[in-house]
Protein backbone atom coordinates (compact mmCIF):
# COMPACT_ATOMS: atom_id res chain seq x y z
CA UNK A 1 0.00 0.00 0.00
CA UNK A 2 1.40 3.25 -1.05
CA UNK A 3 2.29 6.21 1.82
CA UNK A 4 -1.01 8.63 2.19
CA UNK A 5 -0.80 11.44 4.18
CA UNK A 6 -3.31 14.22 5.04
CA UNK A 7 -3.45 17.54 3.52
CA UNK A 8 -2.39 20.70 5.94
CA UNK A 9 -5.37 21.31 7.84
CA UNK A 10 -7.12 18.11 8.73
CA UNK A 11 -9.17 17.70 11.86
CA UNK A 12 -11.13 15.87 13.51
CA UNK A 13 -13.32 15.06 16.65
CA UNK A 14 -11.80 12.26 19.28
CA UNK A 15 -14.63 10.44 18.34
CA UNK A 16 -13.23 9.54 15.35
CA UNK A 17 -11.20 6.80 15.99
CA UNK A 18 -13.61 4.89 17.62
CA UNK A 19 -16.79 5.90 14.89
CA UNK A 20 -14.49 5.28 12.15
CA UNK A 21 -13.92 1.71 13.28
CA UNK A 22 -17.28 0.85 13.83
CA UNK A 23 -18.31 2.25 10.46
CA UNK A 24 -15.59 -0.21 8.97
CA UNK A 25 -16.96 -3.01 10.82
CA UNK A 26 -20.41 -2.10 9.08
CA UNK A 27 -18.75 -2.16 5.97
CA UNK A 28 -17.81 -5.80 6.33
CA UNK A 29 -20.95 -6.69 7.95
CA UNK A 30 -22.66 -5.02 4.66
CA UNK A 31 -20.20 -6.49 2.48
CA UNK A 32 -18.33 -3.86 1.15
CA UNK A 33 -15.50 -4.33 2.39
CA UNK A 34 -13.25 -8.20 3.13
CA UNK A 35 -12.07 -8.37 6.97
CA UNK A 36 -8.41 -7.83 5.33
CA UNK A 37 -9.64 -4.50 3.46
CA UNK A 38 -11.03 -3.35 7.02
CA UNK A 39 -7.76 -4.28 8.48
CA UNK A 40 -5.65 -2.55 6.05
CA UNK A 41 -7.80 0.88 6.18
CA UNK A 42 -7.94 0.95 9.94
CA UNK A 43 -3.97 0.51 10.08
CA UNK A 44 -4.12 3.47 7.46
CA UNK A 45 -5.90 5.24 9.97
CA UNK A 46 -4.08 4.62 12.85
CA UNK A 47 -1.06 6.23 10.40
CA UNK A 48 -2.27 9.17 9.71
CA UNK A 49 -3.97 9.49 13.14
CA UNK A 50 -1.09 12.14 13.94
CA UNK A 51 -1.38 14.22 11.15
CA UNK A 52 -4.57 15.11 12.11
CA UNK A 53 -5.60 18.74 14.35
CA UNK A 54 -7.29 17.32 17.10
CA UNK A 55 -10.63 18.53 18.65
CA UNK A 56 -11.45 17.12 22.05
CA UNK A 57 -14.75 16.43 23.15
CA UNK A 58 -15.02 18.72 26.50
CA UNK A 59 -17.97 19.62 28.63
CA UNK A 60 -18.48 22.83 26.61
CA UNK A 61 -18.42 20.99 23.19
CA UNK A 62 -21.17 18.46 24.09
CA UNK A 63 -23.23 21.52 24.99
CA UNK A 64 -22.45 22.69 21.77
CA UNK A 65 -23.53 19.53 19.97
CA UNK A 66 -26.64 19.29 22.73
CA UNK A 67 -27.76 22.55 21.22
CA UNK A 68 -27.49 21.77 17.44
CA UNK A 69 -29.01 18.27 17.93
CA UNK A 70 -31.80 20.00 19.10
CA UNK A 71 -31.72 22.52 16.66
CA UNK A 72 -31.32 20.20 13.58
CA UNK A 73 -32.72 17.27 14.59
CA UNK A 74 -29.06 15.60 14.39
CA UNK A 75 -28.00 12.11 16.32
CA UNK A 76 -25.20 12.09 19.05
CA UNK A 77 -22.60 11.59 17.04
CA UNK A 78 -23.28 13.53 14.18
CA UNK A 79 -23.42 16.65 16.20
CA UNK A 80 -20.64 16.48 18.07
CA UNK A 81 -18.65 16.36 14.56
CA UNK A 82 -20.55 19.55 13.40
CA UNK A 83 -19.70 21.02 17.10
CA UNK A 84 -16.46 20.30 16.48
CA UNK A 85 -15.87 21.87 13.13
CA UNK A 86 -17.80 25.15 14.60
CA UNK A 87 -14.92 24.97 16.84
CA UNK A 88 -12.48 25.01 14.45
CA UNK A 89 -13.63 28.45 12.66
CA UNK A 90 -12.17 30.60 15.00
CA UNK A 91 -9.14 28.71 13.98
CA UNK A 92 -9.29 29.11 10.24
CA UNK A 93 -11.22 32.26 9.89
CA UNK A 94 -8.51 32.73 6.99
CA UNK A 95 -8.95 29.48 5.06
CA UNK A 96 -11.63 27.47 3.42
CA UNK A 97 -12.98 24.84 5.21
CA UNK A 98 -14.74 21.83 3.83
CA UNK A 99 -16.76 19.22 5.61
CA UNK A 100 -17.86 15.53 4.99
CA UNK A 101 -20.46 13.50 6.17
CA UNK A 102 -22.43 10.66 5.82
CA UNK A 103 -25.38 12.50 6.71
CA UNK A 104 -27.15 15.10 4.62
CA UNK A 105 -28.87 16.56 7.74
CA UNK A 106 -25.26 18.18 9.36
CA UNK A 107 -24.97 19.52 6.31
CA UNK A 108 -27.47 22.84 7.27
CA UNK A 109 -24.87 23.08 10.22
């Protein structure tokens, strides 16, 4: 498998980790992916784990994510990522920022 790295700039929630591995699982479960494909992108993960800007999950962003899952009708998960990237604005105020989900509902986030 060839080196992959992540472009300047990518973050994240903790929660990815753990979501990202359970959404690989589904994808074996589903059948879309061999238990050696799900191996091989969850080492690629773990790789490029450091790369990553990191945004914890604190009292203050679950409140966050409370409010907007209430708001937008969002699941746990799913608005604790948009939480997060509203965190990260303040950040990047001076660069683009692009987000990807699943979901089209975080998407009015």
């Amino acid at each position: 498998m060839p080196t992959q790295s992540c472009p300047p700039g990518c973050s994240l929630s903790r929660l990815r980790p753990r979501r990202g591995s359970g959404a690989l699982a589904q994808t074996v479960h589903i059948g879309r992916l061999t238990g050696e494909e799900r191996r091989s992108a969850g080492t690629l993960l773990d790789e490029l784990w450091d790369e990553f800007e990191v945004v914890e999950v604190d009292e203050l962003l679950v409140g966050e994510a409370a409010d907007l899952a209430q708001c937008y009708a969002l699941r746990g998960y799913d608005a604790v990522h948009c939480a997060s990237a509203q965190q990260l604005v303040p950040r990047h105020s001076n660069s683009m920022m692009t987000t990807w989900s699943w979901r089209q509902a975080i998407e009015g986030c």
